[in-house]
Protein backbone atom coordinates (compact mmCIF):
# COMPACT_ATOMS: atom_id res chain seq x y z
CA UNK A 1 59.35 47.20 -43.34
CA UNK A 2 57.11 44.14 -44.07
CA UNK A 3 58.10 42.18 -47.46
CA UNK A 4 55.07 40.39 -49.24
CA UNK A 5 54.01 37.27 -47.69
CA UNK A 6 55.21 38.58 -44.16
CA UNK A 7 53.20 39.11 -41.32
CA UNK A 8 53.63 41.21 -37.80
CA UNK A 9 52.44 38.75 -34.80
CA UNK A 10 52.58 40.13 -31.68
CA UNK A 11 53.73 38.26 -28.15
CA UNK A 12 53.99 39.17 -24.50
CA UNK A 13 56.88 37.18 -22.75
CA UNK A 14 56.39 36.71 -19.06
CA UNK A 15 59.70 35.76 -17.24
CA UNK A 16 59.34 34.93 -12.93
CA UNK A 17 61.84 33.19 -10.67
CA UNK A 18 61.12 29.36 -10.49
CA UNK A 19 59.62 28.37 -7.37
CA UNK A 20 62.11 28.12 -4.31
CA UNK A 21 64.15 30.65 -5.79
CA UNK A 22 64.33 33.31 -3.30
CA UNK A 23 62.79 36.70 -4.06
CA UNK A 24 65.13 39.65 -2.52
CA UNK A 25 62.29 42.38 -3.92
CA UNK A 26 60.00 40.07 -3.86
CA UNK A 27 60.21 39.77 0.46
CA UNK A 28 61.15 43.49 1.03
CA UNK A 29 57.96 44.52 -0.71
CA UNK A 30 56.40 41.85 1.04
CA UNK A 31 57.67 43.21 4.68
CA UNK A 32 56.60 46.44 3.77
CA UNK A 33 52.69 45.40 2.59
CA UNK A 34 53.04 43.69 5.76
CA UNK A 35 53.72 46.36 7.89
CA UNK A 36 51.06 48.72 6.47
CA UNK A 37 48.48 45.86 7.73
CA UNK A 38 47.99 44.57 4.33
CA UNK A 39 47.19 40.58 4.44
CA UNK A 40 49.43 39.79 1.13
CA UNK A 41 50.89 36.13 2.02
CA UNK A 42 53.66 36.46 -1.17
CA UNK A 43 55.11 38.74 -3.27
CA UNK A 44 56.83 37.79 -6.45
CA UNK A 45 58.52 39.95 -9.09
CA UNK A 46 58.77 39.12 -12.71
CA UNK A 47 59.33 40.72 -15.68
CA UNK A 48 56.72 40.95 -18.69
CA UNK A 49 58.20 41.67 -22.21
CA UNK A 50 55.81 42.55 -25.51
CA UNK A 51 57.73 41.93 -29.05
CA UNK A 52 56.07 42.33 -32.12
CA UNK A 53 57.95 39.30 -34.54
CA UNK A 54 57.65 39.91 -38.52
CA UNK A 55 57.52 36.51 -39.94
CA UNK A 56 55.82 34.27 -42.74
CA UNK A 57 53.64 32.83 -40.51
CA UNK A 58 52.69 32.00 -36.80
CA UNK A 59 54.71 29.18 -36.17
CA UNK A 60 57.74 30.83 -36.98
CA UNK A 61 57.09 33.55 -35.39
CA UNK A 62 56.38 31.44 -32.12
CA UNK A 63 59.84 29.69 -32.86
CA UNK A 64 61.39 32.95 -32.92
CA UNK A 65 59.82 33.97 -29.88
CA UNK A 66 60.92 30.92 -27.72
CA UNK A 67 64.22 31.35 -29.09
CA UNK A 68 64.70 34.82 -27.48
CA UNK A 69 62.91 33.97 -24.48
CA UNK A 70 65.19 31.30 -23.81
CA UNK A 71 68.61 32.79 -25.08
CA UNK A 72 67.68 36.73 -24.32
CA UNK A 73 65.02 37.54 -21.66
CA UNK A 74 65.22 34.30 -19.25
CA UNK A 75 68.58 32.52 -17.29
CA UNK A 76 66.84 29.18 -17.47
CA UNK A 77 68.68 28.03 -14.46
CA UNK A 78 66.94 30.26 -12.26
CA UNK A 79 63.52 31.88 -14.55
CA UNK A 80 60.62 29.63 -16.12
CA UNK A 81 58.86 32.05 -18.89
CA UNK A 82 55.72 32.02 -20.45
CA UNK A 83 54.31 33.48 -24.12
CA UNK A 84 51.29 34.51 -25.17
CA UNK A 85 50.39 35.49 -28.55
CA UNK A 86 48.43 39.49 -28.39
CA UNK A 87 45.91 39.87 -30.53
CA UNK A 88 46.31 41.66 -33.87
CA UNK A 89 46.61 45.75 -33.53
């Protein structure tokens, strides 16, 4: 339920390895492409993640965002993670 003064933003949340991180799926899909004559030099798998944040206002929402990116969707060790603010529905 959105209080007065709130607002819905919405944000997709890409999450990938970090280069040199090897890519288990990433190189068995890659074998496979390869094998049906497809010229695909890489394959990487990431993840993409769409929230919709209910907040004051955009910059809290983006803090909010960053926060669960970081603490939630990502292990910063191994993922680097990227968001995008969606346009209004």
């Amino acid at each position: 339920m959105i209080t007065e003064g709130e607002k819905i933003f919405n944000f997709e949340i890409k999450v990938k390895l970090k280069e040199g991180i090897l890519d288990p799926q990433g190189n068995a899909t890659l074998k496979v492409l390869k094998r049906l004559n497809f010229s695909v030099e890489e394959v990487r798998f990431g993840k993409s993640v769409n929230l919709k944040i209910k907040e004051e206002n955009f910059e809290k929402a983006k803090q909010k965002a960053e926060q669960i990116a970081y603490e939630v969707l990502s292990n910063p060790v191994l993922e680097d993670y990227e968001i995008m603010e969606l346009d209004e529905e």
